[in-house]
Protein backbone atom coordinates (compact mmCIF):
# COMPACT_ATOMS: atom_id res chain seq x y z
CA UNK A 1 131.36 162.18 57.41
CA UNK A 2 127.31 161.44 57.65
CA UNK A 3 126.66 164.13 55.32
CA UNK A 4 129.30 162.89 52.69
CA UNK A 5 127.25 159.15 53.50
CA UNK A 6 123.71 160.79 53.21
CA UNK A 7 124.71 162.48 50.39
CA UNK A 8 125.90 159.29 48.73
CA UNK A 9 122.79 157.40 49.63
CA UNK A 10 120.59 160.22 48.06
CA UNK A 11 122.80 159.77 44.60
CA UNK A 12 122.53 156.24 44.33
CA UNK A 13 119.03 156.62 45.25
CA UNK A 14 118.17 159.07 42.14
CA UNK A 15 120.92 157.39 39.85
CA UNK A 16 119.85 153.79 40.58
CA UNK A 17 122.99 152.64 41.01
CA UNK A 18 124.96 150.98 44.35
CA UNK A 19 128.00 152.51 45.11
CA UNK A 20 128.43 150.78 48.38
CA UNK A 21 128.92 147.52 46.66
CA UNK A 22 125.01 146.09 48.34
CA UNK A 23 122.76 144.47 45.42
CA UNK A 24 119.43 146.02 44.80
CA UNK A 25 116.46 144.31 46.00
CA UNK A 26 115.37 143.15 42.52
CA UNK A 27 111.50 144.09 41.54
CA UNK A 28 109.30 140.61 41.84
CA UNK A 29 106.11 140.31 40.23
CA UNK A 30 103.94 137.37 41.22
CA UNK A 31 101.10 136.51 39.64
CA UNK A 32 98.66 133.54 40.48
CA UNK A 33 95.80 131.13 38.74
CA UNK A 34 93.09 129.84 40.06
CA UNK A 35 93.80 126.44 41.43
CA UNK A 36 94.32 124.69 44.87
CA UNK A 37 98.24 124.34 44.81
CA UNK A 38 100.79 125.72 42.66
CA UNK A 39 102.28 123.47 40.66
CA UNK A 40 106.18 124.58 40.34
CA UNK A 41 106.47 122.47 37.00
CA UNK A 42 104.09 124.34 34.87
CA UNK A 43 105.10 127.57 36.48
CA UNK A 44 106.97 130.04 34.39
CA UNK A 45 109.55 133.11 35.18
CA UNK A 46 110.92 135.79 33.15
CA UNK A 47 113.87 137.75 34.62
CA UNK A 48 115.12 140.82 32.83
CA UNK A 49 118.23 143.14 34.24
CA UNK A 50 118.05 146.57 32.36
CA UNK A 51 119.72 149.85 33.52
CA UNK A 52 120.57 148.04 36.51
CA UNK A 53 117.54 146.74 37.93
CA UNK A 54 116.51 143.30 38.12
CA UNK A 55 112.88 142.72 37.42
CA UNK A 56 111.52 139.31 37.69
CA UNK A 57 107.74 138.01 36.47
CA UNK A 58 106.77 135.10 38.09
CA UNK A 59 103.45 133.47 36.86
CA UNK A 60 103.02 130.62 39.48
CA UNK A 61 100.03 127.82 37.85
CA UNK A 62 98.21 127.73 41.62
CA UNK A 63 98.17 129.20 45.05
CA UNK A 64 101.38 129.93 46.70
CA UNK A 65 100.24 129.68 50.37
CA UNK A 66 101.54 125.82 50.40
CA UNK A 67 105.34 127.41 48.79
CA UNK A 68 107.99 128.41 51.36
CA UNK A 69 110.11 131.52 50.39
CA UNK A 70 113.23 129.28 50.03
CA UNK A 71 111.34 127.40 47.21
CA UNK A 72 110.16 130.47 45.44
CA UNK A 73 113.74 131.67 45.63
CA UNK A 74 115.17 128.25 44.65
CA UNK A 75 111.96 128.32 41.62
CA UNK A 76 113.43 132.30 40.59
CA UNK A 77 117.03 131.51 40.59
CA UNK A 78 116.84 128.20 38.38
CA UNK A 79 115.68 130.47 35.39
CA UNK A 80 118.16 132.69 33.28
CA UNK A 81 118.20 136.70 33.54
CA UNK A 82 118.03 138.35 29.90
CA UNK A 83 119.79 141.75 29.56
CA UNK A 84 117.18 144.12 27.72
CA UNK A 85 118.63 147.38 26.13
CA UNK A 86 114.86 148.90 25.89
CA UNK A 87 111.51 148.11 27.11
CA UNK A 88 109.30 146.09 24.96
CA UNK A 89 106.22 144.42 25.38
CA UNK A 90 106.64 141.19 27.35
């Protein structure tokens, strides 16, 4: 039985794909200006699912040290995810 679940884990692994039902961590990209705090209001986020990954570009206008993880979360999840059929210049 551990082979048949190693085996599994190695599939989904070079498929990209969850058989076990568990979301993928999705891939987050933060990127930060120069300024004291970030201000969440003139932030910006672009989420994109393709071939079942979720990638997700966060351009934050200021320093996150001052943001807890539950905000950035809360920040990520308020903006829509676009499906993309092929890459293209963001």
């Amino acid at each position: 039985m551990r082979a048949i679940v190693r085996r599994v884990g190695r599939l989904e692994n070079r498929y990209e794909t969850q058989l076990s039902g568990k979301p993928k961590e999705p891939l987050r990209i933060i990127i930060t200006r120069a300024a004291k705090h970030a201000d969440l209001a003139t932030s910006t986020c672009q989420r994109y699912f393709r071939d079942g990954n979720l990638t997700e570009v966060v351009e934050l206008d200021g320093l996150r040290d001052h943001l807890s993880d539950e905000e950035i979360e809360k920040f990520v999840g308020s903006f829509p995810v676009t499906t993309v059929s092929s890459w293209r210049a963001w």
